[in-house]
Structure formats: structure tokens, C-alpha cells
PDB file of N, CA and C in Angstrom:
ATOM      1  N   UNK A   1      63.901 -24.427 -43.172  1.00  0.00           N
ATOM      2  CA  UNK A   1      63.214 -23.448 -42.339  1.00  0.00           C
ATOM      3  C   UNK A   1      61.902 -22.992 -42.978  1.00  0.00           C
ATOM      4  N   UNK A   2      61.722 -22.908 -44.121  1.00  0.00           N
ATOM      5  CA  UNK A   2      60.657 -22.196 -44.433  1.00  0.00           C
ATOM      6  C   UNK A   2      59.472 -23.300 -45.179  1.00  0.00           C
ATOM      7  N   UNK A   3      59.984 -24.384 -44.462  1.00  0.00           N
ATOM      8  CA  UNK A   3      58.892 -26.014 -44.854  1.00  0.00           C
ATOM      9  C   UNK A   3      58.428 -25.974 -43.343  1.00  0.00           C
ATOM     10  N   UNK A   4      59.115 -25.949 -42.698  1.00  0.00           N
ATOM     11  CA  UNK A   4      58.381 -25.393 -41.247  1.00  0.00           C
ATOM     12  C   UNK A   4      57.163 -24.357 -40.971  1.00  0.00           C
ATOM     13  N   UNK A   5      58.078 -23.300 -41.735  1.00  0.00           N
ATOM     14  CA  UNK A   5      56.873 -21.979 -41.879  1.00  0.00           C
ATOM     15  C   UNK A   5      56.020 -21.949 -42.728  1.00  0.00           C
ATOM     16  N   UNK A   6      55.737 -23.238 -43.628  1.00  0.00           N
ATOM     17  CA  UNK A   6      55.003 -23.728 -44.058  1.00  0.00           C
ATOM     18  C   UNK A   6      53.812 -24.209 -43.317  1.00  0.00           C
ATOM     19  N   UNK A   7      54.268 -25.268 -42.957  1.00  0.00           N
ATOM     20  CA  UNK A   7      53.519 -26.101 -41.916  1.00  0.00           C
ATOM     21  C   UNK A   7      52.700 -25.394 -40.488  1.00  0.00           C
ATOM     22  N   UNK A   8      53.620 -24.378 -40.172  1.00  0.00           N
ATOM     23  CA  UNK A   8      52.907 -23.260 -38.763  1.00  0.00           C
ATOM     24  C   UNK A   8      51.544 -22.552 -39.819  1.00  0.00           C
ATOM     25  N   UNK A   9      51.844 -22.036 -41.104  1.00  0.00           N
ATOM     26  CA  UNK A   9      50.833 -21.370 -41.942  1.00  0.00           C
ATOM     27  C   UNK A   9      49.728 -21.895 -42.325  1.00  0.00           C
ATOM     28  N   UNK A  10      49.892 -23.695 -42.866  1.00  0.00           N
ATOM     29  CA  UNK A  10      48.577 -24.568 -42.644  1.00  0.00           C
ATOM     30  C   UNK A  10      47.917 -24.849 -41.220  1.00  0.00           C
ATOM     31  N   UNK A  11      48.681 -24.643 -40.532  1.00  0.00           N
ATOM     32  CA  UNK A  11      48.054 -24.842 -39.227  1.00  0.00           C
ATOM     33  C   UNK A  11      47.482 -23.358 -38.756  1.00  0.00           C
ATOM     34  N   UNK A  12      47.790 -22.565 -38.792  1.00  0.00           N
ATOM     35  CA  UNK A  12      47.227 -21.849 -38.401  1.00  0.00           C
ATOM     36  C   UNK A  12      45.675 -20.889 -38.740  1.00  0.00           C
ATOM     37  N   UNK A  13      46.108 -20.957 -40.369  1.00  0.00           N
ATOM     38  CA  UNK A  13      44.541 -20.949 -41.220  1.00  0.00           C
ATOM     39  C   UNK A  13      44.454 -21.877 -41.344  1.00  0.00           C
ATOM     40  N   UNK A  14      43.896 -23.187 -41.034  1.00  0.00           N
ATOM     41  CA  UNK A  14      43.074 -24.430 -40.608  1.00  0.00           C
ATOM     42  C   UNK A  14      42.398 -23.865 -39.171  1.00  0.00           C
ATOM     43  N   UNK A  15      43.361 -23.663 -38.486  1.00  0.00           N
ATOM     44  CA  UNK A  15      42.744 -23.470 -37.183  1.00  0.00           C
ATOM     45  C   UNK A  15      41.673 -22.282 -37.263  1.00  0.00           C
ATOM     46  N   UNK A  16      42.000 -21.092 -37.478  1.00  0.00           N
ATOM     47  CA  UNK A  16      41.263 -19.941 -37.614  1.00  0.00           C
ATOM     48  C   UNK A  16      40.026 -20.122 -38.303  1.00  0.00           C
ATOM     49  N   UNK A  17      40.352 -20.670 -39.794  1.00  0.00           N
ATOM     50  CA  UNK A  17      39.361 -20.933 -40.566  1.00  0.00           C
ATOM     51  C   UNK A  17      38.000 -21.880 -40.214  1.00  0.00           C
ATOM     52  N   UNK A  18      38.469 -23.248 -39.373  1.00  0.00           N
ATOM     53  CA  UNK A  18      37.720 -24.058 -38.755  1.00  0.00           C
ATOM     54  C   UNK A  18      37.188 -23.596 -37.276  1.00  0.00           C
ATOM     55  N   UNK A  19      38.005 -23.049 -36.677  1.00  0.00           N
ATOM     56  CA  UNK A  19      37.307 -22.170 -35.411  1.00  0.00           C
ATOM     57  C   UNK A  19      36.294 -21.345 -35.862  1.00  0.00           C
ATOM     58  N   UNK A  20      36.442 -20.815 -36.708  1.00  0.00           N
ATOM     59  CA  UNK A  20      35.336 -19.185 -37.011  1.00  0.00           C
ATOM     60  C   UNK A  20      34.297 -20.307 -37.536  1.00  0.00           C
ATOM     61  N   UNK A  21      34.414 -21.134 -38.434  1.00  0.00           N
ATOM     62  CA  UNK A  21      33.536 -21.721 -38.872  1.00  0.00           C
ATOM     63  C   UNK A  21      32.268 -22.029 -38.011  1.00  0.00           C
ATOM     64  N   UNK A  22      32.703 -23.128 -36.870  1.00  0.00           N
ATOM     65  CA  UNK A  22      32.463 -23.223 -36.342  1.00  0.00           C
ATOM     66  C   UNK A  22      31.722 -22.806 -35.046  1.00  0.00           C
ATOM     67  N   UNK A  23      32.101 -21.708 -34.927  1.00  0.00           N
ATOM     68  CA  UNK A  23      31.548 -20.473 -34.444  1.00  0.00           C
ATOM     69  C   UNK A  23      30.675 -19.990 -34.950  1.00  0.00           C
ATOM     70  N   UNK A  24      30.501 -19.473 -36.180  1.00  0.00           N
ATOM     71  CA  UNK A  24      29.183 -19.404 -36.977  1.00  0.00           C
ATOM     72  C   UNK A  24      28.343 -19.959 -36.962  1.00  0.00           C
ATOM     73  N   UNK A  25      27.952 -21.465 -37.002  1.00  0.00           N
ATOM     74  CA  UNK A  25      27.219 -22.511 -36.590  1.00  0.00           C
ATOM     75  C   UNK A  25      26.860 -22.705 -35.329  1.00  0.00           C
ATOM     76  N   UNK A  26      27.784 -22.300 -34.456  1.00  0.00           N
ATOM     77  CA  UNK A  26      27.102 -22.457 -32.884  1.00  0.00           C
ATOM     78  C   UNK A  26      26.931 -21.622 -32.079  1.00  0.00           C
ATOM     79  N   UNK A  27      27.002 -20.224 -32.792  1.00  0.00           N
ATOM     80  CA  UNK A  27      26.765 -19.227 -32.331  1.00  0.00           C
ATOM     81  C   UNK A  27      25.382 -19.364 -31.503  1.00  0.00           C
ATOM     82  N   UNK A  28      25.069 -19.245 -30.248  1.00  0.00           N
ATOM     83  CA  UNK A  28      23.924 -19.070 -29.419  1.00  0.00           C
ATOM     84  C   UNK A  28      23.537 -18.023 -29.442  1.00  0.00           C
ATOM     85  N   UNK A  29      21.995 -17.974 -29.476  1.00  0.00           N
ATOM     86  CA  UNK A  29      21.036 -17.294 -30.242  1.00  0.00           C
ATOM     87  C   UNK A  29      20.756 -16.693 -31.636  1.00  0.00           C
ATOM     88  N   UNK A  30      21.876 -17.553 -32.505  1.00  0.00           N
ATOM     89  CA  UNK A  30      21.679 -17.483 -33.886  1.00  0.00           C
ATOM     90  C   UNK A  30      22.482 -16.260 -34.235  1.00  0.00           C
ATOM     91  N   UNK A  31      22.951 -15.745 -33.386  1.00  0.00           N
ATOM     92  CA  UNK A  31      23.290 -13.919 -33.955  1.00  0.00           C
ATOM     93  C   UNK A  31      24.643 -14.093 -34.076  1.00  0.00           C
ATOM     94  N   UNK A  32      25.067 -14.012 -35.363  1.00  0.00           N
ATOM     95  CA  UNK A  32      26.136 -13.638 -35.836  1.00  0.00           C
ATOM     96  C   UNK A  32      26.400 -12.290 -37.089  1.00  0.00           C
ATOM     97  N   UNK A  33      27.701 -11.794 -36.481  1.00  0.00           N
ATOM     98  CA  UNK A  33      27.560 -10.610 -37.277  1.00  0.00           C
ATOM     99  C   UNK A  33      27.852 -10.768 -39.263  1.00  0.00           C
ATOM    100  N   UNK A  34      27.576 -10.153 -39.561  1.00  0.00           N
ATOM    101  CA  UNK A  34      27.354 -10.552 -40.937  1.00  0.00           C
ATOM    102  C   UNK A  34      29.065 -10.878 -41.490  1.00  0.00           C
ATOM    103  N   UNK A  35      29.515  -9.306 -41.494  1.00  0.00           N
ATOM    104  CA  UNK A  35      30.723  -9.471 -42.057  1.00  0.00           C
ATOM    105  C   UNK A  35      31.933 -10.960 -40.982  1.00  0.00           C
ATOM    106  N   UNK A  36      31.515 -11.596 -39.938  1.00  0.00           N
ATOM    107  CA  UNK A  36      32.343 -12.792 -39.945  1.00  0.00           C
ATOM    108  C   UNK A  36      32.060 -14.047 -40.682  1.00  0.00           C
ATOM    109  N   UNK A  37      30.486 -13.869 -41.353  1.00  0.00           N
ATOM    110  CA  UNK A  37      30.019 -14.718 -42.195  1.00  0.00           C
ATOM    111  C   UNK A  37      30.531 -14.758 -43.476  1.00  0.00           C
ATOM    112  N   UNK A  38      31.256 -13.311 -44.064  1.00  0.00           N
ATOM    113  CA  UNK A  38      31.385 -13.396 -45.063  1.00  0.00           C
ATOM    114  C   UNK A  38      33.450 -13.268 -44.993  1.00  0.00           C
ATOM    115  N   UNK A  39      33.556 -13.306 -43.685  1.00  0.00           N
ATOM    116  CA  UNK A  39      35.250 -13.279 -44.084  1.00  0.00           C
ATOM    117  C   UNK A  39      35.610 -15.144 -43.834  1.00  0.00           C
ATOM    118  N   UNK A  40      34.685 -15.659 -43.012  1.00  0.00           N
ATOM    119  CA  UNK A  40      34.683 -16.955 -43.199  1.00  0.00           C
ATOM    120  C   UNK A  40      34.572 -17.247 -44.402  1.00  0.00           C
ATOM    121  N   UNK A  41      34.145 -17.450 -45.572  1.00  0.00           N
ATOM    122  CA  UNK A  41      33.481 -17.382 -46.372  1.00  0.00           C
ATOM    123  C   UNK A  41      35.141 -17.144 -47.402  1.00  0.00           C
ATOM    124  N   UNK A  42      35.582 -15.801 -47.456  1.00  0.00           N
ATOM    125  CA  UNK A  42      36.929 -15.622 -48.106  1.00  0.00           C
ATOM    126  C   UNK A  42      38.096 -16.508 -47.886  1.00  0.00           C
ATOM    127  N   UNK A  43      38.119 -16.419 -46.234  1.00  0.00           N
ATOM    128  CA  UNK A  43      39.001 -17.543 -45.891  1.00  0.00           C
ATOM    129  C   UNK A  43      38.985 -18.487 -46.098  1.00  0.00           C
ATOM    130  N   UNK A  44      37.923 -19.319 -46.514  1.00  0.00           N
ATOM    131  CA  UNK A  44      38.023 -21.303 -47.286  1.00  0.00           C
ATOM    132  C   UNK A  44      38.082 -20.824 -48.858  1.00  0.00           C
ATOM    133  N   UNK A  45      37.774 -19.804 -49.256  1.00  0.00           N
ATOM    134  CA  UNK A  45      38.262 -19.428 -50.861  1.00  0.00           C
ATOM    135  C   UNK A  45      39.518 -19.170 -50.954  1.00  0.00           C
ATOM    136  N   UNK A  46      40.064 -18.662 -50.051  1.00  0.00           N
ATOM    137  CA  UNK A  46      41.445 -18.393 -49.676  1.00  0.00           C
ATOM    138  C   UNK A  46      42.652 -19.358 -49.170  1.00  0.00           C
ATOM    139  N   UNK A  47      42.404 -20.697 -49.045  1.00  0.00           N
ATOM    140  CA  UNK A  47      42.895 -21.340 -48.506  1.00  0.00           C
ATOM    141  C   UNK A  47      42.656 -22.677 -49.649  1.00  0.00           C
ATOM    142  N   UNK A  48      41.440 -22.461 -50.337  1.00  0.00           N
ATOM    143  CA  UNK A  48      41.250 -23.398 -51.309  1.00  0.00           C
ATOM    144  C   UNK A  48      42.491 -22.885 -52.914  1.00  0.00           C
ATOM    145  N   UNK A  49      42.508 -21.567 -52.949  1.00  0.00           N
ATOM    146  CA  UNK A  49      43.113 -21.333 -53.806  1.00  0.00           C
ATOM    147  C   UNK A  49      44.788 -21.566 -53.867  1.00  0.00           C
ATOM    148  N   UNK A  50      45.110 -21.450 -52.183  1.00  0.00           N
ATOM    149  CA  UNK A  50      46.571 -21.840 -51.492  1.00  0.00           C
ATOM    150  C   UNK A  50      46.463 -23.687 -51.706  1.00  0.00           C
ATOM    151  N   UNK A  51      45.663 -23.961 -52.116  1.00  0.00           N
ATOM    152  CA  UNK A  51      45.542 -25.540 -51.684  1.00  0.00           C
ATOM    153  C   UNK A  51      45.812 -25.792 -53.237  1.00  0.00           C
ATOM    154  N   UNK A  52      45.014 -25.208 -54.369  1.00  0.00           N
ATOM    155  CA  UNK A  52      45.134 -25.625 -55.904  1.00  0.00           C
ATOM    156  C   UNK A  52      46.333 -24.866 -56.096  1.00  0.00           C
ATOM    157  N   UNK A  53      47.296 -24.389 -55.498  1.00  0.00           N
ATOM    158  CA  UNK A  53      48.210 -24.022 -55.870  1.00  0.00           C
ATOM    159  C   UNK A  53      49.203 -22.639 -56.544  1.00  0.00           C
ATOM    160  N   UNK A  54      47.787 -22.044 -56.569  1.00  0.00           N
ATOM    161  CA  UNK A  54      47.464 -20.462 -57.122  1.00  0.00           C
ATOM    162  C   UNK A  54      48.472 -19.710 -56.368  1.00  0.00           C
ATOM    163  N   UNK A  55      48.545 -19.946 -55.241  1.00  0.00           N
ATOM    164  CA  UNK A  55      50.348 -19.434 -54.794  1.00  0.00           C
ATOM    165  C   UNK A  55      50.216 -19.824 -53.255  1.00  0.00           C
ATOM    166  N   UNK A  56      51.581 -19.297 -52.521  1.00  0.00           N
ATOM    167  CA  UNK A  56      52.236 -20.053 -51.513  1.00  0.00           C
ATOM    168  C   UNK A  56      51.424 -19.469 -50.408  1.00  0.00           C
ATOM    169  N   UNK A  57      51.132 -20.320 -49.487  1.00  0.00           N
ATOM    170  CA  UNK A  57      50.429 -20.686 -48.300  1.00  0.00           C
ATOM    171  C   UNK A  57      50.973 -19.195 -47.330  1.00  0.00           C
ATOM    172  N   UNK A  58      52.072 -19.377 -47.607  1.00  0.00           N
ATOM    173  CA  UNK A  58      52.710 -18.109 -46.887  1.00  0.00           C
ATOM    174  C   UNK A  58      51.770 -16.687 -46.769  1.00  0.00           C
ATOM    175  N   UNK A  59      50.891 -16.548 -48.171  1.00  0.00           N
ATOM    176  CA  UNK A  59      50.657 -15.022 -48.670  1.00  0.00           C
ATOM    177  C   UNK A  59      49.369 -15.546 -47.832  1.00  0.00           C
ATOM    178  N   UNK A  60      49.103 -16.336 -47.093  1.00  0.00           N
ATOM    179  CA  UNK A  60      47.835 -16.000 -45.837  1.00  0.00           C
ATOM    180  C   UNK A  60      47.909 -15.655 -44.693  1.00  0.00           C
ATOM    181  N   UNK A  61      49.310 -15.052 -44.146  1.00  0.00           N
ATOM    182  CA  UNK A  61      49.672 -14.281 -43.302  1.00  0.00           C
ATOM    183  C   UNK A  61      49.141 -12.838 -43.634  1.00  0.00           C
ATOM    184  N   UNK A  62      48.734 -12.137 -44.688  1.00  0.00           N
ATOM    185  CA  UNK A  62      48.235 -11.512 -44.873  1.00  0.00           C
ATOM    186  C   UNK A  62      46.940 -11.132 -45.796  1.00  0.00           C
ATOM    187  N   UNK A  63      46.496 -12.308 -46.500  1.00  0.00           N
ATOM    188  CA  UNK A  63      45.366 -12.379 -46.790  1.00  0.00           C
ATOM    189  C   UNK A  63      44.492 -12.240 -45.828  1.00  0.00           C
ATOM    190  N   UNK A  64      44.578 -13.384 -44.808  1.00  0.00           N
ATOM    191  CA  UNK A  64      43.444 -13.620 -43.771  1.00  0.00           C
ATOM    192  C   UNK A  64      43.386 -12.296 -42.760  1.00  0.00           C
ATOM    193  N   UNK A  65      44.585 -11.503 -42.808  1.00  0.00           N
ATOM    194  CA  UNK A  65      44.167 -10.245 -41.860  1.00  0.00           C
ATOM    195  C   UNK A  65      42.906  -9.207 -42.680  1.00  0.00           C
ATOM    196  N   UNK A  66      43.537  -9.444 -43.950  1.00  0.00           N
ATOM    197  CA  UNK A  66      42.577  -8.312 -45.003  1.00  0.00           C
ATOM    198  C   UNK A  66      41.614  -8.827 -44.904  1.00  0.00           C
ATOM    199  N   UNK A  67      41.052 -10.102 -45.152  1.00  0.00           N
ATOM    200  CA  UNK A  67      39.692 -10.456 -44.932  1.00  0.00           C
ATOM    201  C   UNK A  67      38.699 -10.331 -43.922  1.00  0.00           C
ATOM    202  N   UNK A  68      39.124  -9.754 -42.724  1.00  0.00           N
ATOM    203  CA  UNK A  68      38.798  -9.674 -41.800  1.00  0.00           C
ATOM    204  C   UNK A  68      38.457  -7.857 -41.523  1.00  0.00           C
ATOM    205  N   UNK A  69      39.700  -7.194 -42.197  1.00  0.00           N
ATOM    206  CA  UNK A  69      39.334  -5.463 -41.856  1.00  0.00           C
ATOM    207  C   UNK A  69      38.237  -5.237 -43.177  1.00  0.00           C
ATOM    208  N   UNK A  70      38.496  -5.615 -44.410  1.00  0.00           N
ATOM    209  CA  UNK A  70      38.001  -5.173 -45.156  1.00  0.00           C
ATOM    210  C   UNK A  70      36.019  -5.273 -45.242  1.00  0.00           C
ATOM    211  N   UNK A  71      35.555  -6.901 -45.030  1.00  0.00           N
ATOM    212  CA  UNK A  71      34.126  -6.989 -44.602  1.00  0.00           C
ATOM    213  C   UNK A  71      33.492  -6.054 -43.154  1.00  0.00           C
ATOM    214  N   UNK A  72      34.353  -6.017 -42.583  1.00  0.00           N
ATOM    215  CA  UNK A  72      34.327  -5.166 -41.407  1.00  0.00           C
ATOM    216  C   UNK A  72      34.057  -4.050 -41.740  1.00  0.00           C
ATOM    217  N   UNK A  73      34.358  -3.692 -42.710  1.00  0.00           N
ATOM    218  CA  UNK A  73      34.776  -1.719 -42.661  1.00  0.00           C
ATOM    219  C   UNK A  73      33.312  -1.380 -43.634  1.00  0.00           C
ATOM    220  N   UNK A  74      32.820  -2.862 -44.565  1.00  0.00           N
ATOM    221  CA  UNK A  74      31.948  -2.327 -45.490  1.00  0.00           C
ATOM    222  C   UNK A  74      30.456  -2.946 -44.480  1.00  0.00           C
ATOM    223  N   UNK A  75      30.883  -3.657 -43.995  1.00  0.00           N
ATOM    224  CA  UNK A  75      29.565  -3.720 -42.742  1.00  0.00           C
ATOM    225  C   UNK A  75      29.672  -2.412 -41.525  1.00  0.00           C
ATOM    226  N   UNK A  76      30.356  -1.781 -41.179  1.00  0.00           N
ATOM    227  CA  UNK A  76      30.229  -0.593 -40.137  1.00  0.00           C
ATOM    228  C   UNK A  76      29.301   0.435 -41.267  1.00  0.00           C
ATOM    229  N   UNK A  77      29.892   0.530 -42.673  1.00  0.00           N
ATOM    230  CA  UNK A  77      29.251   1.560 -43.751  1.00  0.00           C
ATOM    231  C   UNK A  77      27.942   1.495 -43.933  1.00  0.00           C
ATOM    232  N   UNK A  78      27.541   0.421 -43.917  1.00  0.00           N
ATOM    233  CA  UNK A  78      26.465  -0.301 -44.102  1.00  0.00           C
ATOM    234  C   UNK A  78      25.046   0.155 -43.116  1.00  0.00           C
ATOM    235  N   UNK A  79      26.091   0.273 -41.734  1.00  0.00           N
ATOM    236  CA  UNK A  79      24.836  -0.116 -40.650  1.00  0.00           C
ATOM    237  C   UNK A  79      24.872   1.411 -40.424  1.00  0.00           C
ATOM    238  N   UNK A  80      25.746   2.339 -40.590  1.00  0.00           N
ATOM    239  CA  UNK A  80      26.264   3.556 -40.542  1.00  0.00           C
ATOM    240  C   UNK A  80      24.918   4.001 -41.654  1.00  0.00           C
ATOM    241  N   UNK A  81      24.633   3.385 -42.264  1.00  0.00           N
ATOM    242  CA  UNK A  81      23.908   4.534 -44.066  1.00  0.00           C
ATOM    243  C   UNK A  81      22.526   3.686 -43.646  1.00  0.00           C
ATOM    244  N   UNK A  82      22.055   2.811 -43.312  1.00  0.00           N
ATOM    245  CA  UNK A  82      21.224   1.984 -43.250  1.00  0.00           C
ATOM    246  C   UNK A  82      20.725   1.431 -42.294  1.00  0.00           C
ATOM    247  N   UNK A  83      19.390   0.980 -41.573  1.00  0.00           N
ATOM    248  CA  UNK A  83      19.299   0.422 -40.738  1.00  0.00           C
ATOM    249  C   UNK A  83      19.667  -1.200 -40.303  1.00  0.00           C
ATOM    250  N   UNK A  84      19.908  -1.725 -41.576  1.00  0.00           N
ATOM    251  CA  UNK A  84      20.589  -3.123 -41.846  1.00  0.00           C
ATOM    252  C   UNK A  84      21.251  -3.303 -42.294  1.00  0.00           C
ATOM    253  N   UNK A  85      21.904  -4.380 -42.808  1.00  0.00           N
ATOM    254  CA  UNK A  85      22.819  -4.867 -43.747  1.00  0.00           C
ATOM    255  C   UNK A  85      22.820  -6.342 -44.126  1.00  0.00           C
ATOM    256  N   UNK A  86      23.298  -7.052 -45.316  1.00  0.00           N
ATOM    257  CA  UNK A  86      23.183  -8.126 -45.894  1.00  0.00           C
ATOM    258  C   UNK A  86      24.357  -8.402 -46.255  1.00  0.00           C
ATOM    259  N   UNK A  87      24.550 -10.232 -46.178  1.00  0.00           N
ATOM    260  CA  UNK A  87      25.482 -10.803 -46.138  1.00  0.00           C
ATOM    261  C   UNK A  87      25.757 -10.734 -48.136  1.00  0.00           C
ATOM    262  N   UNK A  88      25.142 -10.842 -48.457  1.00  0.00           N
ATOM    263  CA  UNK A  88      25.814 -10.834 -49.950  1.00  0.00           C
ATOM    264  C   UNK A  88      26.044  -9.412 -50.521  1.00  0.00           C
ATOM    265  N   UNK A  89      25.647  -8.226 -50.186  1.00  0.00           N
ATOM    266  CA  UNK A  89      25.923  -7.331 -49.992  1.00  0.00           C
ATOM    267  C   UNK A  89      27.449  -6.641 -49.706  1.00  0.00           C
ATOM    268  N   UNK A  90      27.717  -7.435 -48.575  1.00  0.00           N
ATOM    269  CA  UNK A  90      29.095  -7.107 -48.116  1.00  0.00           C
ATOM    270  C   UNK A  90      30.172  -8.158 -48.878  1.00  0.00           C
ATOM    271  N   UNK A  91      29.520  -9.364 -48.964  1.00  0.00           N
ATOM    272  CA  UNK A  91      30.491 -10.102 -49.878  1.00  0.00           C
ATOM    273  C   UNK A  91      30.457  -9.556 -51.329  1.00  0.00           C
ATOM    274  N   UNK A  92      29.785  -8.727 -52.084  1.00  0.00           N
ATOM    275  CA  UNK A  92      30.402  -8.368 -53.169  1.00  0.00           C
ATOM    276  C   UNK A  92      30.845  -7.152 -53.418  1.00  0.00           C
ATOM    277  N   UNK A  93      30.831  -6.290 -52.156  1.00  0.00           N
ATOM    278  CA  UNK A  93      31.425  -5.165 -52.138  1.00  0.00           C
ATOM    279  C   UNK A  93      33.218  -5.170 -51.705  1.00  0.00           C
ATOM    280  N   UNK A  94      32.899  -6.655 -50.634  1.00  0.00           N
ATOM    281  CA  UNK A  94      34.294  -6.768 -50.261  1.00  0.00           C
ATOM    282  C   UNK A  94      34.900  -7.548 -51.170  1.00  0.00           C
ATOM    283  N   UNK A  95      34.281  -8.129 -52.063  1.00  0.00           N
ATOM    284  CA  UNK A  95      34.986  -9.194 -53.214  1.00  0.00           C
ATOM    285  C   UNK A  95      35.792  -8.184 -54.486  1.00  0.00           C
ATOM    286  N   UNK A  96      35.677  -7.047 -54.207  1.00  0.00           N
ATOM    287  CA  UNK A  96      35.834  -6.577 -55.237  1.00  0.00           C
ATOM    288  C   UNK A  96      37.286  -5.862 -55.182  1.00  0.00           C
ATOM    289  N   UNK A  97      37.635  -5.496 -53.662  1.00  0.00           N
ATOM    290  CA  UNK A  97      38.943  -4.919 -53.337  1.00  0.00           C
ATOM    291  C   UNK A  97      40.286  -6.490 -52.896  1.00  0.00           C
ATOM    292  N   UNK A  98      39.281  -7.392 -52.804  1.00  0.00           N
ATOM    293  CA  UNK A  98      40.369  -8.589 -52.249  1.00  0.00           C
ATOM    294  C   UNK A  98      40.593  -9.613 -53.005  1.00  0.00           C
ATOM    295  N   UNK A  99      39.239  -9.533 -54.161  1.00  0.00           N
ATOM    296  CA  UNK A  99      39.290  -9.505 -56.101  1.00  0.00           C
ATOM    297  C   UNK A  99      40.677  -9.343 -55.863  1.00  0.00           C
ATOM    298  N   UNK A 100      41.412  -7.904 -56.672  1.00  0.00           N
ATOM    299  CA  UNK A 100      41.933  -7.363 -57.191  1.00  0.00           C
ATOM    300  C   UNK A 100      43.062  -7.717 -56.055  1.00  0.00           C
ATOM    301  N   UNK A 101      43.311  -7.711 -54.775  1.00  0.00           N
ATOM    302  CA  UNK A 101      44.175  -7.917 -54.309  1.00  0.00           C
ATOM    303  C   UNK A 101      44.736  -9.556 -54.343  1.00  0.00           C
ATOM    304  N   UNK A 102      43.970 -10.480 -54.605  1.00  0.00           N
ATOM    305  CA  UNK A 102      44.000 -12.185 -54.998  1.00  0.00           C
ATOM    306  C   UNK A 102      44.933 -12.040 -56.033  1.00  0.00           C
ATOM    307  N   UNK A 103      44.008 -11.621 -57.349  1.00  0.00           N
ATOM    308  CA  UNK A 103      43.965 -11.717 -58.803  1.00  0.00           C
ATOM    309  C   UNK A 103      45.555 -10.739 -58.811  1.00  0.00           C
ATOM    310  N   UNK A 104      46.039 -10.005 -58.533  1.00  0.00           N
ATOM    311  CA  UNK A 104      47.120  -9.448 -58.279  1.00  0.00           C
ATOM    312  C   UNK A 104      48.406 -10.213 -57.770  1.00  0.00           C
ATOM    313  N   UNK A 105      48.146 -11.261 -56.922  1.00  0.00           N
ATOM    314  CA  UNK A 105      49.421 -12.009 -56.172  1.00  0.00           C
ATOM    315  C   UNK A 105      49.251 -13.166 -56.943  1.00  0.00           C
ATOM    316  N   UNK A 106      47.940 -13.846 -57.946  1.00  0.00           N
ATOM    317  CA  UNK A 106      48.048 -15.110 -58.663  1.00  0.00           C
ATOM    318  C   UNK A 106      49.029 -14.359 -59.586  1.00  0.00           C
ATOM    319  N   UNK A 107      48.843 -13.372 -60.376  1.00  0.00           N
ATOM    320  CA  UNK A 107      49.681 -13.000 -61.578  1.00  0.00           C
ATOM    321  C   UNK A 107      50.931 -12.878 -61.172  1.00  0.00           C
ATOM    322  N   UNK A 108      51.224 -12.301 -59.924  1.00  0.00           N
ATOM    323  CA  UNK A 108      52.631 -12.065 -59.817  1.00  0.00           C
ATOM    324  C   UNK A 108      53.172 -13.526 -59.535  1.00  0.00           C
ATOM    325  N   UNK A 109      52.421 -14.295 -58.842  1.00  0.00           N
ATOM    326  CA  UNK A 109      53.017 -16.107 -58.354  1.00  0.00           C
ATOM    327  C   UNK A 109      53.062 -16.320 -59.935  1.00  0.00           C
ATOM    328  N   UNK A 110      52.156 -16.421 -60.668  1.00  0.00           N
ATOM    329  CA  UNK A 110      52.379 -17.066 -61.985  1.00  0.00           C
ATOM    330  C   UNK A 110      54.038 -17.135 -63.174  1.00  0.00           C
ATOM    331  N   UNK A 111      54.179 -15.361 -63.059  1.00  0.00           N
ATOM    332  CA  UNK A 111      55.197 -14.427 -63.536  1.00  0.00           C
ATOM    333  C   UNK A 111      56.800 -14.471 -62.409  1.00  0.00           C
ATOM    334  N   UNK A 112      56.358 -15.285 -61.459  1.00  0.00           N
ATOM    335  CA  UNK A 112      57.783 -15.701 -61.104  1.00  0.00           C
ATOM    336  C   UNK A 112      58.092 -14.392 -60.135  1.00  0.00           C
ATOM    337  N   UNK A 113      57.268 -13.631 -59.820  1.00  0.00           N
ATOM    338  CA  UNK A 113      58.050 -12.771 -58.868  1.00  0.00           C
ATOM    339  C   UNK A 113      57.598 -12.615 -57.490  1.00  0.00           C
ATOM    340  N   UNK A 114      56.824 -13.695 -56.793  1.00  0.00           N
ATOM    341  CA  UNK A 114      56.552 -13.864 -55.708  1.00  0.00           C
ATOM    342  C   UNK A 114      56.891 -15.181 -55.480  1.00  0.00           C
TER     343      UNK A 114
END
């Protein structure tokens, strides 16, 4: 059962990951919002690290949701304090809470308790 729920979990961040991608690129009239540039962006880091093995495919049932509120919340701050905002900007503000939330589930996958 859970080589199955395996398999629904690669498929599903493949799909997401390659849809948004994709979307980014063909976005008509070029306008895409920043923070989906940069949760795209987490999500193939996120899926590359599920791929080298850093831990189970599973923990992107909730990675990929965080990647998505968290660039979000520091791009609303952004446009909220500022008249703009920048894509590397938000990627290292958001790298820094999903840092620590990564670097947190490799140690525990490592240490045997995930």
C-alpha cells in the first residue's frame, strides 16, 4: 500500500511541478507573479532532494503546500511595504523558514525517526 502512495506522490509533484513550470514560461503577456516563480523554483529543489534520497517522497504532501503559502505571504509583505517586489528577494526570505523546515526533516530522515 504505501509503494502505491508512493507512486500517486511522484505523480503528483511531477505533475504540479511540471504544470507550474510550464505555466511560467507561457504565461501570456509575460506576467507572472513573482512568488509562483520562486515556489516553482523550491518545488524542483524539493523534489530533487526526494529524488537524492534526503528523505521519502511522501514528506511532499506537505512540503509543496508550504512552498506555496510561505513565498506568498513574503510577496503580499513585500507589495504591502513597497511598491514592488523581487524574485530573489522572496526566495531568500522564504529560503530561510523552509531552510530550517527541509534541514529539520533531512536530520530527522537521517536519525531514523521519520
Amino acid at each position: 500500500m504505501i509503494e502505491v502512495l508512493k507512486y500517486i506522490a511522484w505523480g503528483l509533484a511531477l505533475f504540479f511541478a511540471g504544470a507550474w513550470t510550464m505555466g511560467v514560461f507561457r504565461k501570456p503577456g509575460g506576467y507572472v507573479a513573482k512568488s509562483i516563480i520562486v515556489t516553482v523554483l523550491f518545488w524542483w529543489i524539493e523534489i530533487g532532494l526526494a529524488v537524492l534520497g534526503f528523505y521519502s517522497v511522501l514528506h511532499l504532501f506537505w512540503l509543496m503546500p508550504l512552498s506555496v503559502i510561505i513565498p506568498g505571504s513574503f510577496e503580499s509583505m513585500e507589495v504591502r511595504t513597497r511598491l514592488y517586489s523581487r524574485v530573489g528577494s522572496i526566495f531568500v526570505k522564504s529560503s530561510i523558514p523552509l531552510g530550517v523546515a527541509i534541514g529539520v526533516l533531512i536530520y530527522m530522515s537521517r536519525i531514523g525517526v521519520l
